[in-house]
Each structure stands twice: as structure tokens, then as C-alpha cells.
PDB file of N, CA and C in Angstrom:
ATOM      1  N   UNK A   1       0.845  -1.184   0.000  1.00  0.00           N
ATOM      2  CA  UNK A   1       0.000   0.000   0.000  1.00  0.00           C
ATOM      3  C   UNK A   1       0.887   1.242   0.000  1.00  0.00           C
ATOM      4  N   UNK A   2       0.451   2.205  -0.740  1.00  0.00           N
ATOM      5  CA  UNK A   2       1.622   3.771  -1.029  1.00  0.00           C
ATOM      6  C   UNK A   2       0.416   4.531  -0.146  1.00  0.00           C
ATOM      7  N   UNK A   3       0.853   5.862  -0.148  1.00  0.00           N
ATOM      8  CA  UNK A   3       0.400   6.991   0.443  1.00  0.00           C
ATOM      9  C   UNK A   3      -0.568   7.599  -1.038  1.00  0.00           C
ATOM     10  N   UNK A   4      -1.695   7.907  -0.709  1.00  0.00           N
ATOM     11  CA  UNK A   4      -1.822   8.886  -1.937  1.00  0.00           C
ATOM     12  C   UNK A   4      -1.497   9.990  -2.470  1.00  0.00           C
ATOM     13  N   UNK A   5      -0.325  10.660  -2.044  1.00  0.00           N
ATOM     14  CA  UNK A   5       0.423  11.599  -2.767  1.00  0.00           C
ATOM     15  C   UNK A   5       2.062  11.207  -2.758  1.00  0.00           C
ATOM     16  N   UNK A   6       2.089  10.221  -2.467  1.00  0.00           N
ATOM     17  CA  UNK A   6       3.474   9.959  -3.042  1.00  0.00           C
ATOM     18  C   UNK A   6       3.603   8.447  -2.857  1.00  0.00           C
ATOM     19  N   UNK A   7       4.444   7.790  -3.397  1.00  0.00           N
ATOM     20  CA  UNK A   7       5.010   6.518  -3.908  1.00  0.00           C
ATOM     21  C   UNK A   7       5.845   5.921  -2.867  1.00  0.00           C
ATOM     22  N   UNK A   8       5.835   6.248  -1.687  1.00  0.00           N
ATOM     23  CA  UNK A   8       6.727   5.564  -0.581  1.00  0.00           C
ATOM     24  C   UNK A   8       5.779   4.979   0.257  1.00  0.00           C
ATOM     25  N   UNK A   9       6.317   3.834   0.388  1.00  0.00           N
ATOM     26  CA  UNK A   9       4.696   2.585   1.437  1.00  0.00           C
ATOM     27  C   UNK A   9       4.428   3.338   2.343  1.00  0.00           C
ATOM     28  N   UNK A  10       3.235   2.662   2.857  1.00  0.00           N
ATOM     29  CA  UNK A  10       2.399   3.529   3.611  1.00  0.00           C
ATOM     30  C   UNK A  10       2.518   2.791   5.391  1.00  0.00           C
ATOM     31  N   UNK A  11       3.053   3.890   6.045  1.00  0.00           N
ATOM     32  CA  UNK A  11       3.282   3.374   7.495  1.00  0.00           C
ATOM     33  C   UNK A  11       1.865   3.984   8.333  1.00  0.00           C
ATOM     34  N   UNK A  12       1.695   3.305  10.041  1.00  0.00           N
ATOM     35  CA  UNK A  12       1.079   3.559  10.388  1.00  0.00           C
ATOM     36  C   UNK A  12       1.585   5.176  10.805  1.00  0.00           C
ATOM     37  N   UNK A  13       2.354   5.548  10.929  1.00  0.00           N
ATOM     38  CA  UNK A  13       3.039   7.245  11.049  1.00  0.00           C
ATOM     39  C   UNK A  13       2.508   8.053  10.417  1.00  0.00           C
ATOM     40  N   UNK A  14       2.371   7.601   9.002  1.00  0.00           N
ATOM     41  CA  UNK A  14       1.454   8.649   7.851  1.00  0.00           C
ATOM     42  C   UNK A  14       0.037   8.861   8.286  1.00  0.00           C
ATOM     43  N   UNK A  15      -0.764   8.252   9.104  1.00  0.00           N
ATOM     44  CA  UNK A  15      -2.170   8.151   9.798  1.00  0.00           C
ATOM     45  C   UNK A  15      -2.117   9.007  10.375  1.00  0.00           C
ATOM     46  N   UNK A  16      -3.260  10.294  10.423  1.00  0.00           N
ATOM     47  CA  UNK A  16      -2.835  11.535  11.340  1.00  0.00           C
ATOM     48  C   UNK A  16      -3.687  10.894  12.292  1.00  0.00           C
ATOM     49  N   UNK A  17      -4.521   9.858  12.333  1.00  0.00           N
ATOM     50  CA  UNK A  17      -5.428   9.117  13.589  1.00  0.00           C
ATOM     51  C   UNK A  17      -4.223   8.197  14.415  1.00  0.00           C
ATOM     52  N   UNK A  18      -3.644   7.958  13.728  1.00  0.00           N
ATOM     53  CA  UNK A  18      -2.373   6.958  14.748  1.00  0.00           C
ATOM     54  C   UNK A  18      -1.733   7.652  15.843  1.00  0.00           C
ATOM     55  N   UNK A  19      -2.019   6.929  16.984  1.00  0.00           N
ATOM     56  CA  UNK A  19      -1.636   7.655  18.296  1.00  0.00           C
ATOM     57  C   UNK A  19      -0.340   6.881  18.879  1.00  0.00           C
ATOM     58  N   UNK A  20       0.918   6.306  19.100  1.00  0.00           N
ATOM     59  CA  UNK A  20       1.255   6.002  19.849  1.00  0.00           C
ATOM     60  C   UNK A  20       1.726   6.142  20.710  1.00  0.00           C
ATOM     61  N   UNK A  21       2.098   5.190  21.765  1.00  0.00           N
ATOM     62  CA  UNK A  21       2.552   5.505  23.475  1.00  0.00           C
ATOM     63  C   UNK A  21       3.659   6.422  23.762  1.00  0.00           C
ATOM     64  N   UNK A  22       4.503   6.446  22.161  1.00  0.00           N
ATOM     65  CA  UNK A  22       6.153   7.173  22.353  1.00  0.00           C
ATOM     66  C   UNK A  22       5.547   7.976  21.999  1.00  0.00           C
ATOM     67  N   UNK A  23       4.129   8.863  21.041  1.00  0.00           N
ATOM     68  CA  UNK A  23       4.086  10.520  20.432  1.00  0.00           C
ATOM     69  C   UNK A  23       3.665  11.035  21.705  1.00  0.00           C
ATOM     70  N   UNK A  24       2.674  10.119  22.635  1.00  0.00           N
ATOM     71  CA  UNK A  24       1.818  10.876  23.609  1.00  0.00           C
ATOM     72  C   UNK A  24       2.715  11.075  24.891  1.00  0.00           C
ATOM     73  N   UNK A  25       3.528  10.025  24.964  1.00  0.00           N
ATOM     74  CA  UNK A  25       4.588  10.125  26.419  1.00  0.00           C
ATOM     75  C   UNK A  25       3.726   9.434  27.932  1.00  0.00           C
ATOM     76  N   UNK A  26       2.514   9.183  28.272  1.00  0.00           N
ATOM     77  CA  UNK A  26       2.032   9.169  28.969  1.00  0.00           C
ATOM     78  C   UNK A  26       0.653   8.395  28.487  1.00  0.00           C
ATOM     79  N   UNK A  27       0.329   7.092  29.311  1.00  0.00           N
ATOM     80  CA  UNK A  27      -0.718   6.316  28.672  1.00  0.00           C
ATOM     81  C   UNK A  27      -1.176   6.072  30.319  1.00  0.00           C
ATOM     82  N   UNK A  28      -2.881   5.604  29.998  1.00  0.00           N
ATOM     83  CA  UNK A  28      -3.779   5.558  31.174  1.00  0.00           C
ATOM     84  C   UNK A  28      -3.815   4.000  31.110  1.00  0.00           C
ATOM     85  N   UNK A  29      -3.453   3.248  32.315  1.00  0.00           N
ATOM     86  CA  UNK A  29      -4.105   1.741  31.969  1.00  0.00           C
ATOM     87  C   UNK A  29      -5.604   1.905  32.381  1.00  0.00           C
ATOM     88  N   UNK A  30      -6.422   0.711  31.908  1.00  0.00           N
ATOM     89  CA  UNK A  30      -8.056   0.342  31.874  1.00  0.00           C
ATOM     90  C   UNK A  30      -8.058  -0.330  33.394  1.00  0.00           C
ATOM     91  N   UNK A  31      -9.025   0.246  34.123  1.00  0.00           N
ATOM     92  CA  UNK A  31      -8.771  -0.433  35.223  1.00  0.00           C
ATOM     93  C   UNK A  31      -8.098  -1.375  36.066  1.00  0.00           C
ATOM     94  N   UNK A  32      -9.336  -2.551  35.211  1.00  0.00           N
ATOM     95  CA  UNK A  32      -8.142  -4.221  35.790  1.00  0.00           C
ATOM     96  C   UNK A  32      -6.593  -4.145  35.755  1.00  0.00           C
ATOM     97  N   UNK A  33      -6.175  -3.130  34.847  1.00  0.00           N
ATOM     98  CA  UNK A  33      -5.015  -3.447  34.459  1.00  0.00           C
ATOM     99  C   UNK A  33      -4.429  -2.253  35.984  1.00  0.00           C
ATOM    100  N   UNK A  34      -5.000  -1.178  36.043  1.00  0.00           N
ATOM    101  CA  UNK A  34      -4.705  -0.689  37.032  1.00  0.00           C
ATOM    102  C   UNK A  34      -4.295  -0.951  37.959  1.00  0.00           C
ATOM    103  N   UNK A  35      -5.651  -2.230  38.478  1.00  0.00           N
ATOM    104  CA  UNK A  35      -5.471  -2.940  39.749  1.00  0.00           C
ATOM    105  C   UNK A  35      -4.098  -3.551  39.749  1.00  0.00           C
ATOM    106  N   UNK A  36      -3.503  -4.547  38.758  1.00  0.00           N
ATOM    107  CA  UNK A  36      -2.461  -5.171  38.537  1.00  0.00           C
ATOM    108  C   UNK A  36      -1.213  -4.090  38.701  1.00  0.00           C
ATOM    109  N   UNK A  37      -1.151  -3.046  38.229  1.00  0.00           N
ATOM    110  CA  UNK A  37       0.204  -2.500  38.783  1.00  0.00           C
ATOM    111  C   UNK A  37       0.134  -1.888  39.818  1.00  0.00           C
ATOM    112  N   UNK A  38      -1.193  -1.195  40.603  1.00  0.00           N
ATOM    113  CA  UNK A  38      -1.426  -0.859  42.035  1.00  0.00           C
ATOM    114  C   UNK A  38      -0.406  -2.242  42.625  1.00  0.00           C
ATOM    115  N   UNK A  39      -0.999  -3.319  42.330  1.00  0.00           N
ATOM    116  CA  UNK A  39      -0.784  -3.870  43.380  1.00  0.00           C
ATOM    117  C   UNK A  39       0.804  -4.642  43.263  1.00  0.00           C
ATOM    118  N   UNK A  40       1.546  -3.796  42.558  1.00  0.00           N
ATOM    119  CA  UNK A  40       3.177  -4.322  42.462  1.00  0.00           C
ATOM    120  C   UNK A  40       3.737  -2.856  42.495  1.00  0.00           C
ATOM    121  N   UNK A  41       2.871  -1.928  43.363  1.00  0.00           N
ATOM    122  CA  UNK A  41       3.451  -1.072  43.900  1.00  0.00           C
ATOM    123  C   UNK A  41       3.826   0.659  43.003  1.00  0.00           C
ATOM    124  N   UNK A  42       2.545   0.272  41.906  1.00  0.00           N
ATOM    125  CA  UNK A  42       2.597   1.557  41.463  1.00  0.00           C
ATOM    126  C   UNK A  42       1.544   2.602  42.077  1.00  0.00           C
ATOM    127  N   UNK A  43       1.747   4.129  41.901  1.00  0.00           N
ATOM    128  CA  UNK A  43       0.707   4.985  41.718  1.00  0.00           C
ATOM    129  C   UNK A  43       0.383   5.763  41.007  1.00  0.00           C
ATOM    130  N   UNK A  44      -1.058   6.086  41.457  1.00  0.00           N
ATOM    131  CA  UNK A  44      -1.150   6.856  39.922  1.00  0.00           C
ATOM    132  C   UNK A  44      -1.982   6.412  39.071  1.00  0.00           C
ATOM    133  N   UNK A  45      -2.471   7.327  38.199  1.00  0.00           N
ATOM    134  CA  UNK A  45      -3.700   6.546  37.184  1.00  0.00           C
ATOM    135  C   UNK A  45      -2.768   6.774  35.640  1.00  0.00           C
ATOM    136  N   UNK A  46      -1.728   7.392  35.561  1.00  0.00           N
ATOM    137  CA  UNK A  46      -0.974   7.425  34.239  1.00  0.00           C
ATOM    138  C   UNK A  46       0.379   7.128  34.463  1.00  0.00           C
ATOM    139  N   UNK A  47       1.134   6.465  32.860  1.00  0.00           N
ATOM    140  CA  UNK A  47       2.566   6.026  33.192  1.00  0.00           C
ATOM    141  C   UNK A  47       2.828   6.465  31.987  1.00  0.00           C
ATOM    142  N   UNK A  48       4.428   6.036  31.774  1.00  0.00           N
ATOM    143  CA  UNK A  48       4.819   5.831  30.496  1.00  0.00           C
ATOM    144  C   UNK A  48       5.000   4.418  30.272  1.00  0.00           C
ATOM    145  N   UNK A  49       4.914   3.939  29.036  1.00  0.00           N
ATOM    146  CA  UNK A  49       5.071   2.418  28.742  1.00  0.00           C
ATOM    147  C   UNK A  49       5.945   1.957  29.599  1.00  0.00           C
ATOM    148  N   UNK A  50       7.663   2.160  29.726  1.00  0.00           N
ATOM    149  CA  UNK A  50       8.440   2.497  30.473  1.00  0.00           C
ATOM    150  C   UNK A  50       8.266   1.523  31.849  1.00  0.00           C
ATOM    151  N   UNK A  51       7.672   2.292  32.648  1.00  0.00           N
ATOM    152  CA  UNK A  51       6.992   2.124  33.664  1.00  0.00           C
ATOM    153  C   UNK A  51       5.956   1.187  33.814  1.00  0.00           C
ATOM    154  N   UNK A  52       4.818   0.816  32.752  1.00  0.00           N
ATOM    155  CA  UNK A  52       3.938   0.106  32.735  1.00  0.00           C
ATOM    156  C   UNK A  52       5.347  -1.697  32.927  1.00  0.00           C
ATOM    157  N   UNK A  53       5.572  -1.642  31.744  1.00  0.00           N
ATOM    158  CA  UNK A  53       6.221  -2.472  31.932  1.00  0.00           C
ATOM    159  C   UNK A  53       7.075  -3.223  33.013  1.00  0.00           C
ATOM    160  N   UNK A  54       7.953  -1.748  33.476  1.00  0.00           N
ATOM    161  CA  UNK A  54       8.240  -2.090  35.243  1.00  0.00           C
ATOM    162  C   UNK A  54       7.300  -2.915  35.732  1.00  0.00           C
ATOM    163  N   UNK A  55       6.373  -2.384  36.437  1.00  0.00           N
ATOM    164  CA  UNK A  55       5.095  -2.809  37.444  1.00  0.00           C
ATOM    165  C   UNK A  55       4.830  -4.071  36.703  1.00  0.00           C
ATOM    166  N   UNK A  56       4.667  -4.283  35.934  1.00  0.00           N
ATOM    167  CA  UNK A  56       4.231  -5.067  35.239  1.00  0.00           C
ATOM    168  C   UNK A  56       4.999  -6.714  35.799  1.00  0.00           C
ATOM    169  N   UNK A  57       6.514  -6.162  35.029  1.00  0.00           N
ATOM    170  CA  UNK A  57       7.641  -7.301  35.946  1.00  0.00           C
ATOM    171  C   UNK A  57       7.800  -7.269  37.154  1.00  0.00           C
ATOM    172  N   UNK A  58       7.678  -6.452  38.146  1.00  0.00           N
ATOM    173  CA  UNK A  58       7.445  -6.413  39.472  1.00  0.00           C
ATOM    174  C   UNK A  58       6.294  -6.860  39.961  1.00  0.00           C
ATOM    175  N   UNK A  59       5.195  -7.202  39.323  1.00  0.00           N
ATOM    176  CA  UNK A  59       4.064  -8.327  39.778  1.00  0.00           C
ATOM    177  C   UNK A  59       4.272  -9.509  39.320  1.00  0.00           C
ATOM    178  N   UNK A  60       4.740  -9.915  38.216  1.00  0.00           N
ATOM    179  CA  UNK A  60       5.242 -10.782  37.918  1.00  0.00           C
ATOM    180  C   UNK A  60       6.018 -11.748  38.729  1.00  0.00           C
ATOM    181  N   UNK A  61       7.212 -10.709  39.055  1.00  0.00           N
ATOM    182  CA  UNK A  61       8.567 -11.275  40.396  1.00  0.00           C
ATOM    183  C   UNK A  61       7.164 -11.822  41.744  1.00  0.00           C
ATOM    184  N   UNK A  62       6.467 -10.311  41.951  1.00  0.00           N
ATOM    185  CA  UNK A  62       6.003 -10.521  43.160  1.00  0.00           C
ATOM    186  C   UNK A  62       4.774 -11.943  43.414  1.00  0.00           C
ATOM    187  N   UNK A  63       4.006 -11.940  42.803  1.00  0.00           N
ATOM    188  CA  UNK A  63       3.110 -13.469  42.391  1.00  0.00           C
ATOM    189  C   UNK A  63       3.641 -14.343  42.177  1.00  0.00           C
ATOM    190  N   UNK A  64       5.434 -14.586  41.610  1.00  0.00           N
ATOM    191  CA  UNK A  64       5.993 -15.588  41.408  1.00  0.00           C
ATOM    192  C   UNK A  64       5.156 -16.483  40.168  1.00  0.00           C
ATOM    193  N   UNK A  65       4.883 -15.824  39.289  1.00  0.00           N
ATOM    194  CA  UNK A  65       3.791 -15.861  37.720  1.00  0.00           C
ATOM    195  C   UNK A  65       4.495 -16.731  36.801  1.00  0.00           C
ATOM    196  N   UNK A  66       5.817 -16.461  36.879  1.00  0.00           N
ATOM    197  CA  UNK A  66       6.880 -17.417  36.186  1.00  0.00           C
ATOM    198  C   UNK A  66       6.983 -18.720  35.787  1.00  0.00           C
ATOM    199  N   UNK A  67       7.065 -19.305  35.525  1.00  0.00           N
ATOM    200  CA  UNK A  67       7.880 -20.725  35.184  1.00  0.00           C
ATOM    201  C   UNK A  67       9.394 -21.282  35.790  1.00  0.00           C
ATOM    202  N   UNK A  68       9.521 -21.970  36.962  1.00  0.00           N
ATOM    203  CA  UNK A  68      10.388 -21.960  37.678  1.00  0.00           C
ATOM    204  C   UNK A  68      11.982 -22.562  36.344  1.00  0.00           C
ATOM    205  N   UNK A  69      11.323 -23.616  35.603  1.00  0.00           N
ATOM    206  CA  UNK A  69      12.355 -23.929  34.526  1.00  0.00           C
ATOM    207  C   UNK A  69      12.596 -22.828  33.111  1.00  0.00           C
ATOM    208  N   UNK A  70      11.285 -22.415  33.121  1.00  0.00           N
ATOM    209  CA  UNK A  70      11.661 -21.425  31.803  1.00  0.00           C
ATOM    210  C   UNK A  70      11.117 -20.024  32.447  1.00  0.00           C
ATOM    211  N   UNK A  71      12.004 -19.215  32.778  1.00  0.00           N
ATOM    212  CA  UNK A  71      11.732 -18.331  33.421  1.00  0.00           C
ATOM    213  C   UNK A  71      11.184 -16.885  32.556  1.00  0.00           C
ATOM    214  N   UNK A  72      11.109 -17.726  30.958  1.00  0.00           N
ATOM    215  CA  UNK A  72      10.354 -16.296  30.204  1.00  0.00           C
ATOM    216  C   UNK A  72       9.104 -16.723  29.713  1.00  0.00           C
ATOM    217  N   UNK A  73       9.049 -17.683  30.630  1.00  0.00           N
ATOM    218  CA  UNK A  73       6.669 -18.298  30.233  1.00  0.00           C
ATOM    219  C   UNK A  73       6.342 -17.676  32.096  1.00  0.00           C
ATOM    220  N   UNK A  74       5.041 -17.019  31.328  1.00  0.00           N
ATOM    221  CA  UNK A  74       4.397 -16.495  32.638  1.00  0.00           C
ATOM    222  C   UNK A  74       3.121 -17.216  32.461  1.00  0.00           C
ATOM    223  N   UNK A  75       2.892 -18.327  33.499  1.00  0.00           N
ATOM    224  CA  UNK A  75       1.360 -18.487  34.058  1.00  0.00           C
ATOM    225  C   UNK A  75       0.806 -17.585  34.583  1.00  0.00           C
ATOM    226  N   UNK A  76      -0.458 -17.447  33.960  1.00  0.00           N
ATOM    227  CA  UNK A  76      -1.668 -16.339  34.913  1.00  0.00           C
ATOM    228  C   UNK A  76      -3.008 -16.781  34.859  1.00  0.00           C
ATOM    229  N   UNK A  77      -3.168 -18.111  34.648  1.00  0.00           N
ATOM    230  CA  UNK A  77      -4.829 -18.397  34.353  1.00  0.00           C
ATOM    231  C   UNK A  77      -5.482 -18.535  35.472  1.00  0.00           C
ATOM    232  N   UNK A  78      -4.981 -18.673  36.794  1.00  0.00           N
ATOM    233  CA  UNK A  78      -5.738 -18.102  38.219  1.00  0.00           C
ATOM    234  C   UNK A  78      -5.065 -16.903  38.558  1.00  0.00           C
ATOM    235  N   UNK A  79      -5.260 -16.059  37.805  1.00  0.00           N
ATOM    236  CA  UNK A  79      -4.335 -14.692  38.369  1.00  0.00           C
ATOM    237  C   UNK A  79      -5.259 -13.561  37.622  1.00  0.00           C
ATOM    238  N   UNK A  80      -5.574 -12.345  38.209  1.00  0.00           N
ATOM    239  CA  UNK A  80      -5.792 -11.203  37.440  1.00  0.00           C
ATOM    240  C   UNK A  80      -5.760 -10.874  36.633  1.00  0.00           C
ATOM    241  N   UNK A  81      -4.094 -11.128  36.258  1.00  0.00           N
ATOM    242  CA  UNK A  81      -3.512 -10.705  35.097  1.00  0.00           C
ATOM    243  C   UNK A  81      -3.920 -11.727  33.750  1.00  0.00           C
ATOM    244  N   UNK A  82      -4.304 -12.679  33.656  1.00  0.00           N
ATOM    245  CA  UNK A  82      -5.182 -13.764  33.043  1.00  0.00           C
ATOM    246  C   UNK A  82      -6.213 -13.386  32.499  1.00  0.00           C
ATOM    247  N   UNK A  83      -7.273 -12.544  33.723  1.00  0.00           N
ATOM    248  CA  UNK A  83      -8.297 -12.399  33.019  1.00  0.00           C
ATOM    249  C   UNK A  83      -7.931 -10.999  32.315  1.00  0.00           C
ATOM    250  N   UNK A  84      -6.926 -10.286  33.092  1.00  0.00           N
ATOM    251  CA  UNK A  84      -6.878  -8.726  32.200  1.00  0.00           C
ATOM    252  C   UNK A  84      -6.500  -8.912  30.594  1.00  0.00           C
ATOM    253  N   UNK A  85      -5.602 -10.124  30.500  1.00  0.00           N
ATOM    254  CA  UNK A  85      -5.009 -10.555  29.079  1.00  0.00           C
ATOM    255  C   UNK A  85      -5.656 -11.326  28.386  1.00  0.00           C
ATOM    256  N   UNK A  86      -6.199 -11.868  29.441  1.00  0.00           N
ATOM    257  CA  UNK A  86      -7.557 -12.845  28.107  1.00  0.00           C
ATOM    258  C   UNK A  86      -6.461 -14.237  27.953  1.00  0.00           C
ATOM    259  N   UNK A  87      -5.519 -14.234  28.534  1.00  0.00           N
ATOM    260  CA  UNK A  87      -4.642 -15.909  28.244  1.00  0.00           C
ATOM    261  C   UNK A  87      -4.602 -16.544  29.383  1.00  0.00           C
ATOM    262  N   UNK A  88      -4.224 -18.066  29.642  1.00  0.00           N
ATOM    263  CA  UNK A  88      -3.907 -18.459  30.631  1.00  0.00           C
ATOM    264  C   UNK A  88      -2.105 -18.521  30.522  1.00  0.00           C
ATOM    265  N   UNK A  89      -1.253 -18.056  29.656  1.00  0.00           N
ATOM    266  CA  UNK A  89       0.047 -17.961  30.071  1.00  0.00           C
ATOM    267  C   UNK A  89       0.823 -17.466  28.376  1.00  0.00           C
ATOM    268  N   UNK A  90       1.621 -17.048  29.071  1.00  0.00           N
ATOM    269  CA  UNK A  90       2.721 -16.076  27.408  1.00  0.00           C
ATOM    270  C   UNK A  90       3.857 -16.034  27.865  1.00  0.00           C
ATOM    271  N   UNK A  91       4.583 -15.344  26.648  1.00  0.00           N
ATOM    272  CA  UNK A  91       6.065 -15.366  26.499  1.00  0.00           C
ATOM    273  C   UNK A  91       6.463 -14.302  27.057  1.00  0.00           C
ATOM    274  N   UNK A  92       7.594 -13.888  27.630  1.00  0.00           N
ATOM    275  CA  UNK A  92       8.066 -12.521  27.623  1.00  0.00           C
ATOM    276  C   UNK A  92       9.142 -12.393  26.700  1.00  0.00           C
ATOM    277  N   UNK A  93       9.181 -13.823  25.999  1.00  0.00           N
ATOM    278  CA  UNK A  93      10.157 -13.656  24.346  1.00  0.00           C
ATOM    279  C   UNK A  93       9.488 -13.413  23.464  1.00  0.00           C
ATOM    280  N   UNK A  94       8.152 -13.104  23.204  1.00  0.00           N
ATOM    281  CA  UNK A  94       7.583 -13.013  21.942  1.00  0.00           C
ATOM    282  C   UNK A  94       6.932 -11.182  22.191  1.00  0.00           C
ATOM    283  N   UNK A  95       7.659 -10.027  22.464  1.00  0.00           N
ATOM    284  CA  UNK A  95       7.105  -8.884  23.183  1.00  0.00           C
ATOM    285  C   UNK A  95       6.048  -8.908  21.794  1.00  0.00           C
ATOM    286  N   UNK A  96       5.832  -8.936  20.760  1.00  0.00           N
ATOM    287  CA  UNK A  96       4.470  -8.111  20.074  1.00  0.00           C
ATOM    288  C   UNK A  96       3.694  -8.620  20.565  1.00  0.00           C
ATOM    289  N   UNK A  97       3.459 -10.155  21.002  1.00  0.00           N
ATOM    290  CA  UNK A  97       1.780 -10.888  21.958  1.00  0.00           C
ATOM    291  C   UNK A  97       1.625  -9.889  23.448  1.00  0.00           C
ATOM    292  N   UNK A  98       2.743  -9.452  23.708  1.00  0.00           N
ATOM    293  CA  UNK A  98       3.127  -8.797  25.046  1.00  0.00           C
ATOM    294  C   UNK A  98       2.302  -7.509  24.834  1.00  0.00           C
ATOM    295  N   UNK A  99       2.737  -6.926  23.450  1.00  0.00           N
ATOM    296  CA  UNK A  99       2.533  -5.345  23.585  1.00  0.00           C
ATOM    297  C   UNK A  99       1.252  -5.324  22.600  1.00  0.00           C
ATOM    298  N   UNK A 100       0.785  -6.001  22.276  1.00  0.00           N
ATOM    299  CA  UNK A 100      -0.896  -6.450  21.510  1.00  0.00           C
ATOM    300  C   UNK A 100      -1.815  -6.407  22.988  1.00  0.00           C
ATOM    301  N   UNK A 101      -1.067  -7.218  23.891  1.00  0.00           N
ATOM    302  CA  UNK A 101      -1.930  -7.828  25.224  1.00  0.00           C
ATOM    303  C   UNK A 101      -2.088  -6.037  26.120  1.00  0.00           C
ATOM    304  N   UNK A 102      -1.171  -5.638  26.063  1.00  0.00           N
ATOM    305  CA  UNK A 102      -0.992  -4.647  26.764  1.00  0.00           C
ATOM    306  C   UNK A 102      -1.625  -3.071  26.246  1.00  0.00           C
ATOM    307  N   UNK A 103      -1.480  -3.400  24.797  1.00  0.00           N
ATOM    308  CA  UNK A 103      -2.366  -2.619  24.027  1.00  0.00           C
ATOM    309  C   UNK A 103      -4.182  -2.294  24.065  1.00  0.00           C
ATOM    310  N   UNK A 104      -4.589  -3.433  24.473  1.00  0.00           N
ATOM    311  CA  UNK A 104      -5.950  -3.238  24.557  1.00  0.00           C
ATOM    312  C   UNK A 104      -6.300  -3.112  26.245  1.00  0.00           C
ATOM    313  N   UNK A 105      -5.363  -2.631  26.567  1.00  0.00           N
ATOM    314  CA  UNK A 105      -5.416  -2.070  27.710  1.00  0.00           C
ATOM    315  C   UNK A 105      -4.913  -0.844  28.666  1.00  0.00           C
ATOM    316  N   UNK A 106      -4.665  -0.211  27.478  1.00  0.00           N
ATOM    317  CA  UNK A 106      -4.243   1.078  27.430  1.00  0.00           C
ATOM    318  C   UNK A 106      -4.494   2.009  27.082  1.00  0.00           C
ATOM    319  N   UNK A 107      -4.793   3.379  27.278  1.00  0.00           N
ATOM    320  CA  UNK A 107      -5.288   4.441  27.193  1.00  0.00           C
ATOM    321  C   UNK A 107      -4.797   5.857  26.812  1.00  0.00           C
ATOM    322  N   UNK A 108      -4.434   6.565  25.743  1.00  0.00           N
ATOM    323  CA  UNK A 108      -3.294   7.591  25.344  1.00  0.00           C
ATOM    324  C   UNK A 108      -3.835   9.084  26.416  1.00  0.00           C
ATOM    325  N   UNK A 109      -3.388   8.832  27.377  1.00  0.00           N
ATOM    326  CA  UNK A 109      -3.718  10.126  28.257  1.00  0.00           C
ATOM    327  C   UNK A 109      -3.901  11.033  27.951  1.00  0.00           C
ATOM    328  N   UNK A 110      -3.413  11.491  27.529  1.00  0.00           N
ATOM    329  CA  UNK A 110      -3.707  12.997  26.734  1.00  0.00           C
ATOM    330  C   UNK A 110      -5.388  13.102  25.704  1.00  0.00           C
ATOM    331  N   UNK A 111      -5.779  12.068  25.867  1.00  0.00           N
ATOM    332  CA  UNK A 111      -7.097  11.847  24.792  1.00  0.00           C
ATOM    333  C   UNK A 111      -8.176  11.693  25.456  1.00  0.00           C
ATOM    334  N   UNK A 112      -8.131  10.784  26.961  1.00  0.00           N
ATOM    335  CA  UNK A 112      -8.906  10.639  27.640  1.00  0.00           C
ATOM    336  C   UNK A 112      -9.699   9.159  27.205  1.00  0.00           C
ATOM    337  N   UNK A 113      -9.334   8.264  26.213  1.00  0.00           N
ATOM    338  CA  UNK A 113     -10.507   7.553  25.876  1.00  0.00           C
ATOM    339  C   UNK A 113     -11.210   8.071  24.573  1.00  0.00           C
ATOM    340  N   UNK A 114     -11.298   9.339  24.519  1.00  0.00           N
ATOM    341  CA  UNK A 114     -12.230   9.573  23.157  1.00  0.00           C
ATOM    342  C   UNK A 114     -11.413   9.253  22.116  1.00  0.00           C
ATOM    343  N   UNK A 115     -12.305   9.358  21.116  1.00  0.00           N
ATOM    344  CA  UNK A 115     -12.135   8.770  19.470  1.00  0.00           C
ATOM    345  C   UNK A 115     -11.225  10.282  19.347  1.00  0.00           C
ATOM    346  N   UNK A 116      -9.969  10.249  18.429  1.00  0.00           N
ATOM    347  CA  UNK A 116      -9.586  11.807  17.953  1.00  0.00           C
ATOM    348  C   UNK A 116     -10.130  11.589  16.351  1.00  0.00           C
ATOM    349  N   UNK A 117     -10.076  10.815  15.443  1.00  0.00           N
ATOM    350  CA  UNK A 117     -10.515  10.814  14.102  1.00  0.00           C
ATOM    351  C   UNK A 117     -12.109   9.477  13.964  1.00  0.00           C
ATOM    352  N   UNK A 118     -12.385   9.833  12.999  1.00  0.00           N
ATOM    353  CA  UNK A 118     -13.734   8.817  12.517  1.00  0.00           C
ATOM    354  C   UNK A 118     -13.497   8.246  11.478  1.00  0.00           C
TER     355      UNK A 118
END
């Protein structure tokens, strides 16, 4: 796919509706997901990815979510974080399932939730 005024493929960047976490600096998690880094010791209702991620591995460490032999599979299918992701367990080697999972649970602060384009 090109741009319609010029001949160079078409990225999600060229989208003046494309928001991401690095243009805005500051993203809101969706509640549940809230709860989950409240409770590995964040505050606050906004982060930067950055940070999400921290908390994120710091509940991880703290629930002991891990895989004692493969320490980059996280069980969560009796855990919060399970139902916040919709899986019972993932990679922390495969980050796009990571940042897909984490994506629909995130919020570009600066927007509030609303639609900016239609």
C-alpha cells in the first residue's frame, strides 16, 4: 500500500489518527489493568510504557507468575492478570503478543478515551 500523494509505502506514522505511546509520552491503563500495577506497587492513574512495563515485571517477580524452569513463560490463568489478558500464560520472548496484550489495555492520556478521528 503507497500513500496517496506519493510513492513511498504507507506506514502507520502517515495516519494523522495513529496515536502512539512514544508521540503521547504518557498512557492511562483500563482499570483491571490498574489494579495489577497498584498492586506491584505503582501509583497513579498514568505512566509511560516504560513504567507500565516495570510494574508489570514487578508483579510478575512478586506473584511468582513465572515458570520456575523457563523463566520467560508467565502463568496467569488463576491470576488477574489472566483475566486482564484474556490468556492463561505467554512469552516474555515473543514482546508483540506482550505489547498487543498490553495494548488493549491502554489508554493515550492525553485523549482521555475519546475517538480523535472517525
Amino acid at each position: 500500500m503507497t500513500t496517496a500523494s506519493t510513492s513511498k509505502p504507507y506506514t502507520s506514522s502517515d495516519d494523522p489518527c495513529s496515536v502512539s505511546a512514544e508521540k503521547v509520552g504518557q498512557i492511562r491503563p483500563k482499570p483491571p489493568l490498574l489494579n495489577v500495577l497498584h498492586e506491584a506497587g505503582a501509583s497513579g492513574e498514568t505512566f509511560t510504557l516504560k513504567e507500565v512495563m516495570h510494574y508489570l515485571g514487578q508483579y510478575i517477580m512478586l506473584k511468582q507468575l513465572y515458570d520456575q524452569q523457563q523463566q520467560h513463560i508467565v502463568h496467569c490463568e488463576n491470576d488477574a492478570l489472566g483475566k486482564v489478558f484474556g490468556v492463561q500464560s505467554f512469552s516474555v520472548k515473543d514482546p508483540s503478543q506482550l505489547y498487543e496484550m498490553l495494548s488493549r489495555n491502554l489508554i493515550a492520556a492525553n485523549f482521555q478515551g475519546r475517538k480523535v478521528c472517525d
